[in-house]
N, C-alpha and C. Protein backbone atom coordinates (compact mmCIF):
# COMPACT_ATOMS: atom_id res chain seq x y z
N UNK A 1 1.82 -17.57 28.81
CA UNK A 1 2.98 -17.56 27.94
C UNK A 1 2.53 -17.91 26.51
N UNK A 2 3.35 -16.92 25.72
CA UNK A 2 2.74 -17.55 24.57
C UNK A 2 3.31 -18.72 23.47
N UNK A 3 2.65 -19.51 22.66
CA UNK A 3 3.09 -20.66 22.25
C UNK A 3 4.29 -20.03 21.10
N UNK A 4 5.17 -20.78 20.88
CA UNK A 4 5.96 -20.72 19.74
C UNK A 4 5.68 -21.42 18.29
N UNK A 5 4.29 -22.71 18.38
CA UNK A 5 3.98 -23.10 17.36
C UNK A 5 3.21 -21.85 16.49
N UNK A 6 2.86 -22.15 15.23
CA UNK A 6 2.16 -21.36 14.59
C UNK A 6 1.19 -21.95 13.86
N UNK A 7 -0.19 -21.26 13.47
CA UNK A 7 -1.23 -21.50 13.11
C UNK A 7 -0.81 -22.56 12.01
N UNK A 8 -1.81 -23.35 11.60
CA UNK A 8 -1.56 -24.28 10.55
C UNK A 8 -3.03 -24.41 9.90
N UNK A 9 -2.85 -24.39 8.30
CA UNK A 9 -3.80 -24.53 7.24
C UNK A 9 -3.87 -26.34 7.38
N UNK A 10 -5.30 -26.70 7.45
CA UNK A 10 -5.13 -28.39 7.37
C UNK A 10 -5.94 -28.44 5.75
N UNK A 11 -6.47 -27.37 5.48
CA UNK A 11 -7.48 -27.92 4.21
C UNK A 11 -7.73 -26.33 3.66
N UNK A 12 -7.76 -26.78 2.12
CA UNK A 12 -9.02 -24.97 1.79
C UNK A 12 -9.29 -25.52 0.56
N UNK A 13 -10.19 -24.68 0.19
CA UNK A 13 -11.47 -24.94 -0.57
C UNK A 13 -11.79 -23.83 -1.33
N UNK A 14 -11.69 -23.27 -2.21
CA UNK A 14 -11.81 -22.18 -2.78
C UNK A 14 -13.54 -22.34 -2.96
N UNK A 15 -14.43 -20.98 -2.56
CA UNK A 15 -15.46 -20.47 -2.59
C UNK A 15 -16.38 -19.70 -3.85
N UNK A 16 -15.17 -18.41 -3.87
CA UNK A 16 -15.35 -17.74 -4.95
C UNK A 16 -13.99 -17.11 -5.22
N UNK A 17 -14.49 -17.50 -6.21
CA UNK A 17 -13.04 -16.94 -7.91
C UNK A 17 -13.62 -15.78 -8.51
N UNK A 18 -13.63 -15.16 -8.59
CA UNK A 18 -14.20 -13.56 -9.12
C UNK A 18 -13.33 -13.22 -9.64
N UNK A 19 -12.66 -13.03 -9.56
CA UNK A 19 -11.37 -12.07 -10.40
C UNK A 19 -9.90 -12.42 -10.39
N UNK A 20 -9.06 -11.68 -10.76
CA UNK A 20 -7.73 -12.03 -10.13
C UNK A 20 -7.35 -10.94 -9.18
N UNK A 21 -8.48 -10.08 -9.05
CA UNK A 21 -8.58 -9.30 -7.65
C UNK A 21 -9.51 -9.76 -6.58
N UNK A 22 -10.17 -11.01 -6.52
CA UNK A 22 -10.78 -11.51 -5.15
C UNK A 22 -11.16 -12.61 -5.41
N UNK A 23 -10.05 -13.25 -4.41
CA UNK A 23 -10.85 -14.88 -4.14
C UNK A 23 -11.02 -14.97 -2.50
N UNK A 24 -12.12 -16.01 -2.61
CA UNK A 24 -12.27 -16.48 -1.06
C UNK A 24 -12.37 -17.93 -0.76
N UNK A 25 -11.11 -18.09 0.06
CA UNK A 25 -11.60 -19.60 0.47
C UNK A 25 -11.87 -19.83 1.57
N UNK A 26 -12.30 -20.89 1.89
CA UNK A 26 -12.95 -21.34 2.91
C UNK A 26 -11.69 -22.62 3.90
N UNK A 27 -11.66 -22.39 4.87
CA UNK A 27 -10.38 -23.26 5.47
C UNK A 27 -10.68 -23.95 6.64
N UNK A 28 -10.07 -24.92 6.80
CA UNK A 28 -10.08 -25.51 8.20
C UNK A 28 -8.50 -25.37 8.51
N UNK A 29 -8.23 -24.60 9.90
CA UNK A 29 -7.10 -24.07 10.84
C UNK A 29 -6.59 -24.74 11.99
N UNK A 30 -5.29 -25.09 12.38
CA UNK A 30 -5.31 -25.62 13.39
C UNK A 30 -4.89 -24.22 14.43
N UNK A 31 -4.85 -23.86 15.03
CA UNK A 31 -4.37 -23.09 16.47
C UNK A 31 -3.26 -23.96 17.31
N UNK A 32 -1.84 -22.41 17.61
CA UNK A 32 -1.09 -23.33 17.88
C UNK A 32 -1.16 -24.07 19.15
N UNK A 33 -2.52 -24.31 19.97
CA UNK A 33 -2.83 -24.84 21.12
C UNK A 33 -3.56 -25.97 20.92
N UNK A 34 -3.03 -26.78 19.10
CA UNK A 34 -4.04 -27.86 19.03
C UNK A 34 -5.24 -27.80 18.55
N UNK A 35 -6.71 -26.46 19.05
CA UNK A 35 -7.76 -26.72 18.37
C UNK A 35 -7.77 -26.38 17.13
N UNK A 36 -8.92 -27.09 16.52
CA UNK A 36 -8.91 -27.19 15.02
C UNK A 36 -10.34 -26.25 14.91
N UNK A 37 -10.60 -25.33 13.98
CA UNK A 37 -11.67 -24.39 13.69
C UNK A 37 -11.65 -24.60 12.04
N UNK A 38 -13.11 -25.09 11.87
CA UNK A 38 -13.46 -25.11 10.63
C UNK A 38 -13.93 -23.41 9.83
N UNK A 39 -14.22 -24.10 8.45
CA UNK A 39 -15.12 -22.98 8.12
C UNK A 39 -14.60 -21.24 8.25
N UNK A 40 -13.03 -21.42 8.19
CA UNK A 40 -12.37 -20.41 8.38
C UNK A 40 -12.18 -19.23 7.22
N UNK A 41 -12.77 -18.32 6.58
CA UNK A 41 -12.45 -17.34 5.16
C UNK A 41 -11.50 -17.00 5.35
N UNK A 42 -10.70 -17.06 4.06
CA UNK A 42 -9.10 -16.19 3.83
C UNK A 42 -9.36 -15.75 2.26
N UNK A 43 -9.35 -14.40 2.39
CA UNK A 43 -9.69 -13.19 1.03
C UNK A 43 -8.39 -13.36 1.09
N UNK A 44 -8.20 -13.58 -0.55
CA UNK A 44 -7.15 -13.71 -1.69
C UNK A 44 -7.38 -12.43 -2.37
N UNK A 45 -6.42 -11.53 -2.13
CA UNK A 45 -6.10 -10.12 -3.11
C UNK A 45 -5.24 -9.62 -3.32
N UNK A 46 -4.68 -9.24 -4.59
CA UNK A 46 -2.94 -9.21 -4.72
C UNK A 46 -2.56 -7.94 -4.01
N UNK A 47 -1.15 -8.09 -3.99
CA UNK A 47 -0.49 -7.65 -3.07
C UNK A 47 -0.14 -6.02 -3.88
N UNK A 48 0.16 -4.70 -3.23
CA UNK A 48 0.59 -3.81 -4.21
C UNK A 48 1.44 -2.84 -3.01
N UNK A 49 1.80 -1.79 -3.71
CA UNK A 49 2.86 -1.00 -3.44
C UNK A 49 2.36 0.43 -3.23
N UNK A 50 2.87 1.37 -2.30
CA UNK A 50 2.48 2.62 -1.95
C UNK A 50 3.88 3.42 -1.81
N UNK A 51 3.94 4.39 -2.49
CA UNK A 51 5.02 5.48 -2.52
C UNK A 51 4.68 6.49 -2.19
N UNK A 52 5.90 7.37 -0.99
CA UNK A 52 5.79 8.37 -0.49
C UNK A 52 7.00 8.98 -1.71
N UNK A 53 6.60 9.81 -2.82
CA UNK A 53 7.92 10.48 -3.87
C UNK A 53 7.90 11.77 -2.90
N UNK A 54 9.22 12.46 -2.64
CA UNK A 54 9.45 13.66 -2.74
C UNK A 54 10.50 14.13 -3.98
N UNK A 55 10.28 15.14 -4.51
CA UNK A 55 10.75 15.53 -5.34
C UNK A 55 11.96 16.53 -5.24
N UNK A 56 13.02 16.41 -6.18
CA UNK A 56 14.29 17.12 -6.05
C UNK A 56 14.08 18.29 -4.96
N UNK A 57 12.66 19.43 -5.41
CA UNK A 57 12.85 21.05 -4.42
C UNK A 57 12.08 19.97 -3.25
N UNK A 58 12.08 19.25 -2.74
CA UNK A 58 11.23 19.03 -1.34
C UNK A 58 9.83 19.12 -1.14
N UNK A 59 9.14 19.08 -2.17
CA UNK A 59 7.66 18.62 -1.99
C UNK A 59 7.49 17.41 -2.30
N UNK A 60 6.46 17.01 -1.84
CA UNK A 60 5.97 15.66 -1.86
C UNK A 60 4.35 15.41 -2.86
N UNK A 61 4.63 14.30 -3.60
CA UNK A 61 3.74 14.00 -4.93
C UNK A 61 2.48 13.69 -4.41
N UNK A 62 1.34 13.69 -4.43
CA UNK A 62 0.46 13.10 -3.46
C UNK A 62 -0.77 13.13 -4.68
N UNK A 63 -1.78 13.03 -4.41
CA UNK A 63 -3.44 13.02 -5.37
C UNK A 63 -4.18 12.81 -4.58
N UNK A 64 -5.15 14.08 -5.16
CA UNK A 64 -6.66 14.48 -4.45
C UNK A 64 -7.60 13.73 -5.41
N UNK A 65 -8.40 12.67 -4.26
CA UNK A 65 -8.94 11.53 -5.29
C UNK A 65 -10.46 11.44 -4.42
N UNK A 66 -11.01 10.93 -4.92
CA UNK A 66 -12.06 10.04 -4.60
C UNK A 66 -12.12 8.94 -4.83
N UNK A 67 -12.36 7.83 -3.76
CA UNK A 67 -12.55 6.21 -4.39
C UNK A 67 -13.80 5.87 -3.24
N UNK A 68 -14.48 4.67 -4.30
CA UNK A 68 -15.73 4.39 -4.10
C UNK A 68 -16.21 3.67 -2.52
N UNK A 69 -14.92 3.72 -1.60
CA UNK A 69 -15.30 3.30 -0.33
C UNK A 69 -15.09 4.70 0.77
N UNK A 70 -14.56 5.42 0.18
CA UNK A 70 -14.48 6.70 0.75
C UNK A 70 -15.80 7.68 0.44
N UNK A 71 -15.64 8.77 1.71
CA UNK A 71 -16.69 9.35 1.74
C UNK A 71 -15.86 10.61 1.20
N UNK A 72 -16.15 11.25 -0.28
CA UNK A 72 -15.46 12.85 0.36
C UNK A 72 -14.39 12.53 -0.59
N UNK A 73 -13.47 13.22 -0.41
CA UNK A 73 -12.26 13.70 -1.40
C UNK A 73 -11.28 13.12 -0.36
N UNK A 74 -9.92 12.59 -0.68
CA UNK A 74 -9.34 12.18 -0.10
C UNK A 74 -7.80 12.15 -0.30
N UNK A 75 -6.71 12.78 0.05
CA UNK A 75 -5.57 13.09 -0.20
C UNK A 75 -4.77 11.03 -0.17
N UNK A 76 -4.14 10.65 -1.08
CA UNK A 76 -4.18 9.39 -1.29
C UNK A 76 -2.25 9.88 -2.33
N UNK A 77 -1.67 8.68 -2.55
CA UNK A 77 -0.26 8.38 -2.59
C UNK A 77 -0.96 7.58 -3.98
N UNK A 78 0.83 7.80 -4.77
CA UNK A 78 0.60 6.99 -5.90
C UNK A 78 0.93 5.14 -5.31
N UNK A 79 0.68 4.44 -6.06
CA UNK A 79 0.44 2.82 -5.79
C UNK A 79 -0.45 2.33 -6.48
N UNK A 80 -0.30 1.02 -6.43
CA UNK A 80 -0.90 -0.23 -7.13
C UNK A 80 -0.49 -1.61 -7.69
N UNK A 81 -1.50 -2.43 -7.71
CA UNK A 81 -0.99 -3.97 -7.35
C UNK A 81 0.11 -4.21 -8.02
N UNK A 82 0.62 -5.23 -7.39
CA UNK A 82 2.04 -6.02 -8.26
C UNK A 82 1.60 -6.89 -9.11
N UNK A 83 2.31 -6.93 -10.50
CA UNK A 83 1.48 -7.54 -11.49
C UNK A 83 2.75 -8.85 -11.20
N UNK A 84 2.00 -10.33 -11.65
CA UNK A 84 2.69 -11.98 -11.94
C UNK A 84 4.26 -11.39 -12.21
N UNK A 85 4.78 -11.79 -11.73
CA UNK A 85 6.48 -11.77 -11.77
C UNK A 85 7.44 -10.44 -11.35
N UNK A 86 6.46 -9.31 -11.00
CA UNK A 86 7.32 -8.31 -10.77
C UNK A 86 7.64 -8.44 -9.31
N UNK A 87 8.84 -7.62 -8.89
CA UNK A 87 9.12 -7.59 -7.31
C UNK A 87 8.45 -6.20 -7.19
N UNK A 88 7.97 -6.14 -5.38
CA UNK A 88 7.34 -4.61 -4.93
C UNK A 88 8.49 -3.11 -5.96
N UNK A 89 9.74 -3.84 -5.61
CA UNK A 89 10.45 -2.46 -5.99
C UNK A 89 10.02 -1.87 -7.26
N UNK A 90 10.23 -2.82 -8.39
CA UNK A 90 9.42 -2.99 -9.91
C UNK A 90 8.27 -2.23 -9.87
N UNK A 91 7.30 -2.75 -9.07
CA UNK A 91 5.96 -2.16 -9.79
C UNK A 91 5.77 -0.88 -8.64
N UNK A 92 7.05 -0.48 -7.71
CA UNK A 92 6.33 1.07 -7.44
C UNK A 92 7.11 1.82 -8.25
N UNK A 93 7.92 1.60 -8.62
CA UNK A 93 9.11 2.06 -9.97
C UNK A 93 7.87 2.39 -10.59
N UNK A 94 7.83 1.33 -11.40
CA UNK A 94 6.46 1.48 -12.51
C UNK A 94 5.08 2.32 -12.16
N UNK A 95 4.39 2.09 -10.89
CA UNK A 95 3.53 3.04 -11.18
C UNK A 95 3.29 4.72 -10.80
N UNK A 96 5.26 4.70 -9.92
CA UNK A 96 5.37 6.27 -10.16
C UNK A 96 5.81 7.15 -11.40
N UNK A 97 6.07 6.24 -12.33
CA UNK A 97 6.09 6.70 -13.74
C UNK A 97 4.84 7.06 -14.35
N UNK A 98 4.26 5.78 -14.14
CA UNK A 98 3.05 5.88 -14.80
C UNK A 98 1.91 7.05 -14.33
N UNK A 99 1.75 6.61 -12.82
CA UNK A 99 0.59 7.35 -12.25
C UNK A 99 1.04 9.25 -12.76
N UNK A 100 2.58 9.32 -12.36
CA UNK A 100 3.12 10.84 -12.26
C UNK A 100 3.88 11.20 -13.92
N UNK A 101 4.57 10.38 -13.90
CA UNK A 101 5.58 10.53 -15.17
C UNK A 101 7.10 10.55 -14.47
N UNK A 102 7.05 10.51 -13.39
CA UNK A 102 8.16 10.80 -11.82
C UNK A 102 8.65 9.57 -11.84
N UNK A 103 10.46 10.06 -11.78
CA UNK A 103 11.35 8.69 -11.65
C UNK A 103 12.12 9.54 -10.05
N UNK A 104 12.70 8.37 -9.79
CA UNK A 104 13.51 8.39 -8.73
C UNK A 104 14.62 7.91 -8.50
N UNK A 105 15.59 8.26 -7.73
CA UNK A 105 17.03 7.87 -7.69
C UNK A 105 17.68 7.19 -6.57
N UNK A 106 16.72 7.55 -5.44
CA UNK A 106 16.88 7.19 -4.24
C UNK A 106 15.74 6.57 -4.00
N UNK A 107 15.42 5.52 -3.15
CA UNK A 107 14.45 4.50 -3.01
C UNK A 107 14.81 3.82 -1.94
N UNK A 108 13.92 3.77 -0.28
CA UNK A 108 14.20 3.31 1.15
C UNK A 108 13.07 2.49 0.84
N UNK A 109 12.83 1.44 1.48
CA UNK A 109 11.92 0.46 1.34
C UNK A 109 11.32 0.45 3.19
N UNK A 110 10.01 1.05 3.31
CA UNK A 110 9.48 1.65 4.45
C UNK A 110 9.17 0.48 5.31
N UNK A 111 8.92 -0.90 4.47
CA UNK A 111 8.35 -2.39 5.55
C UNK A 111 6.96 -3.24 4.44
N UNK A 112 7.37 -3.95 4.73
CA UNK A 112 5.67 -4.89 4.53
C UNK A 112 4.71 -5.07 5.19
N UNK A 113 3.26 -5.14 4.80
CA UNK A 113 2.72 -5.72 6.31
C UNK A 113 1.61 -5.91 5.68
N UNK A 114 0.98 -6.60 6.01
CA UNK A 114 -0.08 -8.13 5.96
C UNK A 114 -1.65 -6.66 6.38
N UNK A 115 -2.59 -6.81 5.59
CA UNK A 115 -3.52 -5.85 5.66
C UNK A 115 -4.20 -6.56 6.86
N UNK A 116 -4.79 -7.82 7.07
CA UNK A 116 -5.49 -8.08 7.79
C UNK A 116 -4.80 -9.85 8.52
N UNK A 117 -4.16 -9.61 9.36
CA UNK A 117 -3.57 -11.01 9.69
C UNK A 117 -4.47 -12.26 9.89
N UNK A 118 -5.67 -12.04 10.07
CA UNK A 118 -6.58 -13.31 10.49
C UNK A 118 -7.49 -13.74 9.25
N UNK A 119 -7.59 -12.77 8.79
CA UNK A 119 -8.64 -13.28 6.81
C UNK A 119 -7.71 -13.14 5.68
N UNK A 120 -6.29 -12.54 5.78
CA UNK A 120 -5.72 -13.06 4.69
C UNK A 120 -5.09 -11.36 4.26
N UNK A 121 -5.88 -10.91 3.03
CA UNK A 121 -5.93 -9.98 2.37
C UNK A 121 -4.58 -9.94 1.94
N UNK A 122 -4.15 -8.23 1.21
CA UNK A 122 -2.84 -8.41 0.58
C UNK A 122 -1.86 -8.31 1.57
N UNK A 123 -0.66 -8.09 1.16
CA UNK A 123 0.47 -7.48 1.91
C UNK A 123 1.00 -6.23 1.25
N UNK A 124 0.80 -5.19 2.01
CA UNK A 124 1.02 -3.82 1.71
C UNK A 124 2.62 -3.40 1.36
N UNK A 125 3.15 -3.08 0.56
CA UNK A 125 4.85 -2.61 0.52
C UNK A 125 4.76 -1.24 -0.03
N UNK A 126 5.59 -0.63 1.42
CA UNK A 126 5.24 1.15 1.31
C UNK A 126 7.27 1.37 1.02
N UNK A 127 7.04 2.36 0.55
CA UNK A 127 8.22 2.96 -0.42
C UNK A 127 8.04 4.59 0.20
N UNK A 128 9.49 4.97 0.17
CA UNK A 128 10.02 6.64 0.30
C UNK A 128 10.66 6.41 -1.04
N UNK A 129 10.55 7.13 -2.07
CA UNK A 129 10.80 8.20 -3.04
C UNK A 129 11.93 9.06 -2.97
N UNK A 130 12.93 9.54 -3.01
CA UNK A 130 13.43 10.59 -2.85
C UNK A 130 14.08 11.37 -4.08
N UNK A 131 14.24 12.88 -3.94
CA UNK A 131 15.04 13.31 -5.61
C UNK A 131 14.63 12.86 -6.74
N UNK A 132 12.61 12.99 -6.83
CA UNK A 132 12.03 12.49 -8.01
C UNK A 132 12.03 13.62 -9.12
N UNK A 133 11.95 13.37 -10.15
CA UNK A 133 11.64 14.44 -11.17
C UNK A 133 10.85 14.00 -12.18
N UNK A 134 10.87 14.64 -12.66
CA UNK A 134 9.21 14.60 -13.87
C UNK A 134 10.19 14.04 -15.37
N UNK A 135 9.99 12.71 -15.71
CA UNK A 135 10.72 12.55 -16.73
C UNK A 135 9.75 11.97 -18.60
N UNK A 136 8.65 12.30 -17.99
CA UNK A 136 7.25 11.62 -19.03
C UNK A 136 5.83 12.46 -18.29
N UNK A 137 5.36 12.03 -19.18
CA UNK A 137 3.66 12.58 -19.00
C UNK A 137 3.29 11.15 -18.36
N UNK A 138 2.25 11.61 -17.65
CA UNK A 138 1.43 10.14 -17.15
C UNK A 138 0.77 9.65 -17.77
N UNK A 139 0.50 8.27 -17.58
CA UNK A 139 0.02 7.45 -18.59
C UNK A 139 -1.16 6.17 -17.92
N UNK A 140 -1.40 6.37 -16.30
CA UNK A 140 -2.21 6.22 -16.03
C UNK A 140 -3.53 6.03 -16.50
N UNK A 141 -3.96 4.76 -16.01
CA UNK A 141 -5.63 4.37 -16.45
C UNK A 141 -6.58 3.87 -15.86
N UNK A 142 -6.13 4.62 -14.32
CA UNK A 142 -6.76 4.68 -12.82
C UNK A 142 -8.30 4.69 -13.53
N UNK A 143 -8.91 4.23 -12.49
CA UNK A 143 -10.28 4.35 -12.83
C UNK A 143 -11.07 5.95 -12.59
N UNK A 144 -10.20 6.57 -10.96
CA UNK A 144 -10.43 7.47 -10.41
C UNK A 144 -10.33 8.89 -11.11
N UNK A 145 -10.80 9.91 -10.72
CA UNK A 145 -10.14 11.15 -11.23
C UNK A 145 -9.35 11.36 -9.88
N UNK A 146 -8.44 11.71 -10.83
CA UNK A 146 -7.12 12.38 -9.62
C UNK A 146 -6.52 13.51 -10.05
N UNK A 147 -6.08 14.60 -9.22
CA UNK A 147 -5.33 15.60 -9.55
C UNK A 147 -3.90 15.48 -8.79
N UNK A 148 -3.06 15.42 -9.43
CA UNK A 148 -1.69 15.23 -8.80
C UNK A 148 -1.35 16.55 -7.97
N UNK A 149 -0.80 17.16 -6.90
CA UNK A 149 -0.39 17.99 -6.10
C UNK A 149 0.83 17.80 -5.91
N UNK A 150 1.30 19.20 -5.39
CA UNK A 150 2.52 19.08 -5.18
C UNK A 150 2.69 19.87 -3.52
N UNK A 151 2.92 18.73 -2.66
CA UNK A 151 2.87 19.91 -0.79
C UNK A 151 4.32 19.91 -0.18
N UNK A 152 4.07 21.00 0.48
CA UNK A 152 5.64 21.02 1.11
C UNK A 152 5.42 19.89 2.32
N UNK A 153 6.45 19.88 3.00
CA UNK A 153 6.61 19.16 4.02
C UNK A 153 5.75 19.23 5.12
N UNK A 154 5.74 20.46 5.68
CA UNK A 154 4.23 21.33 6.38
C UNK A 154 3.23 21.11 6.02
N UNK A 155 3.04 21.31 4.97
CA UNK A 155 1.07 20.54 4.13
C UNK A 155 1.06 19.54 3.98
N UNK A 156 2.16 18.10 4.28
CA UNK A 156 1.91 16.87 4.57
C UNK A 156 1.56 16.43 5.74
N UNK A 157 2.71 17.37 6.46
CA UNK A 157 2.41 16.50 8.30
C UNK A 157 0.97 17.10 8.53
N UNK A 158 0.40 18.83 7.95
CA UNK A 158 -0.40 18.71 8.95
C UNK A 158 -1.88 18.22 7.77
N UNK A 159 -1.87 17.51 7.01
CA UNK A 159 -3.12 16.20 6.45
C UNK A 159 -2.83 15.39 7.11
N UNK A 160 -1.84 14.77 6.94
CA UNK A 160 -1.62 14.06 7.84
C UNK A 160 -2.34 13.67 9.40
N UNK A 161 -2.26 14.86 10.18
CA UNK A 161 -2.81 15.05 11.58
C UNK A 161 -3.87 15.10 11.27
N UNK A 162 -4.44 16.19 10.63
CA UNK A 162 -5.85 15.97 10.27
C UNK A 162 -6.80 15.01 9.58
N UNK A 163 -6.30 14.09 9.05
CA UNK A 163 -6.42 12.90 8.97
C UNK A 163 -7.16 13.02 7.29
N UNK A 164 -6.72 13.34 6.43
CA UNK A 164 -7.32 13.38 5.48
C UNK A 164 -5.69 12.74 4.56
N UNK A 165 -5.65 11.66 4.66
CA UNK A 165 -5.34 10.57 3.73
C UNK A 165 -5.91 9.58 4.58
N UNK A 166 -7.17 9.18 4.18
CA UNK A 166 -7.96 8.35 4.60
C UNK A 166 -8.36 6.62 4.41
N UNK A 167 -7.03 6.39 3.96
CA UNK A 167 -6.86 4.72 3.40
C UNK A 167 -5.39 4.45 4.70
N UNK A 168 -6.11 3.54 5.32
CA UNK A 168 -4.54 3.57 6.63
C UNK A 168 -3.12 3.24 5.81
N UNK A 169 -2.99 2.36 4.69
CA UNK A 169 -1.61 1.98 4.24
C UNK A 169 -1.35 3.58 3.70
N UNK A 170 -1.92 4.48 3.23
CA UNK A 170 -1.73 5.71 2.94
C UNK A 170 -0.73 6.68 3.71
N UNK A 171 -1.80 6.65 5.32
CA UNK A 171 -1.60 7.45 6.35
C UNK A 171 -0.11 6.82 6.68
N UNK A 172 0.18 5.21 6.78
CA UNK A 172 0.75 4.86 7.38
C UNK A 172 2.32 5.13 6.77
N UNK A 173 1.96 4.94 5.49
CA UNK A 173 3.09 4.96 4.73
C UNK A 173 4.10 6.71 4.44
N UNK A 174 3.22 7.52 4.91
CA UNK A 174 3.29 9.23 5.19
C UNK A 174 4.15 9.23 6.43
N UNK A 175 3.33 8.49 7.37
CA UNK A 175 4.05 8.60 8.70
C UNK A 175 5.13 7.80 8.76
N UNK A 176 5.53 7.09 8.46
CA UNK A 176 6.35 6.11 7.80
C UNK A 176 7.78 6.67 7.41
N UNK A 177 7.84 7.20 6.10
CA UNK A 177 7.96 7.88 5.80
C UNK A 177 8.46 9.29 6.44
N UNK A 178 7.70 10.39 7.04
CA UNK A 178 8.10 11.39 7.77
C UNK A 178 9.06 10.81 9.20
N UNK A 179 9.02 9.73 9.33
CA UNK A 179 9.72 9.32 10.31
C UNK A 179 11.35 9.02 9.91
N UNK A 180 11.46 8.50 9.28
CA UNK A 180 12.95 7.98 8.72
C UNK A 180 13.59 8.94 7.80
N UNK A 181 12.76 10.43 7.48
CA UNK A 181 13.16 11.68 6.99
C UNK A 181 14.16 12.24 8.09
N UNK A 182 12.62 12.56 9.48
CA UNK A 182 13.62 13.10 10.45
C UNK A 182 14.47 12.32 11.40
N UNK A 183 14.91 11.17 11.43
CA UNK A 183 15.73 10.30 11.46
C UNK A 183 17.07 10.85 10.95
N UNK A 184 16.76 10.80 9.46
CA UNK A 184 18.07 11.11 8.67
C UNK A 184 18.44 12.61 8.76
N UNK A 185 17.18 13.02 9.00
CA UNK A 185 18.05 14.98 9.13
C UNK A 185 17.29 15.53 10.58
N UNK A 186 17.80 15.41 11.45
CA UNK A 186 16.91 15.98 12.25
C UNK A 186 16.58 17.64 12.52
């Protein structure tokens, strides 16, 4: 059976401060069965936002990217971290403007979820888009080259299957997404 207590932080210790994109500390944990485990890492990395936009005719916004942990070209969603004081909704607002120039009118909030539950990492907040349109040029200062695309519904599900959005909050947030579409229209 499982316990109803929950893990408990008794101590941490910050390791390394690198950035305000990675810290690591070092922790001592209790387990909710009492034992205590030292010497525990929890990666500190801010938290950011992933949008699935479809746009007024029914395609969906997406970018053919490369990033430096990927092998290959990689079909990838606009997103990025939440900056000190904004809420998730705020900064995917903001960086589907930015990344696309694309506003939106309709906005489902897909879930949160914790990248890695046992070392910490961010917490992912995936977004559906709906009835976006092009209201600015982008203004993006991604590090990446990206080409923005535009796919129908059919050239999402089947990348999708084929697995070429290759970052899981990506994939997940697609499927995500394509789920609570055909939900609403079957």
């Amino acid at each position: 059976m499982l316990s109803k207590h929950l893990w408990k932080t008794l101590s941490s210790k910050m390791i390394l401060d690198h950035s305000k994109y990675l810290m690591v500390e070092n922790r001592t944990i209790q387990l909710p069965d009492g034992r205590v485990i030292e010497n525990w890492p929890w990666v500190v990395t801010p938290d950011f936002v992933n949008v699935v936009a479809v746009a007024v005719d029914g395609r969906f916004l997406c970018f053919r990217q490369t990033k430096y942990a990927l092998s290959g070209l990689s079909l990838a969603l606009v997103g990025g971290f939440i900056d000190k004081g904004e809420s998730p909704i705020q900064a995917v607002k903001r960086e589907l403007l930015e990344e696309t120039g694309y506003e939106a009118p309709e906005w489902v909030d897909l879930g949160s979820f914790r990248v890695d539950p046992n070392r910490g990492m961010a917490i992912g907040n995936l977004f559906l888009a709906r009835g976006a349109v092009q209201v600015a040029k982008p203004t993006s200062d991604d590090l990446e080259e990206q080409e923005l695309l535009m796919l129908s519904r059919n050239d999402i599900e089947t990348a999708l299957d084929r697995g070429e959005f290759k970052v899981l909050a990506w994939a997940t947030a697609v499927a995500l997404a394509l789920r609570h579409m055909q939900a609403k229209c079957p």
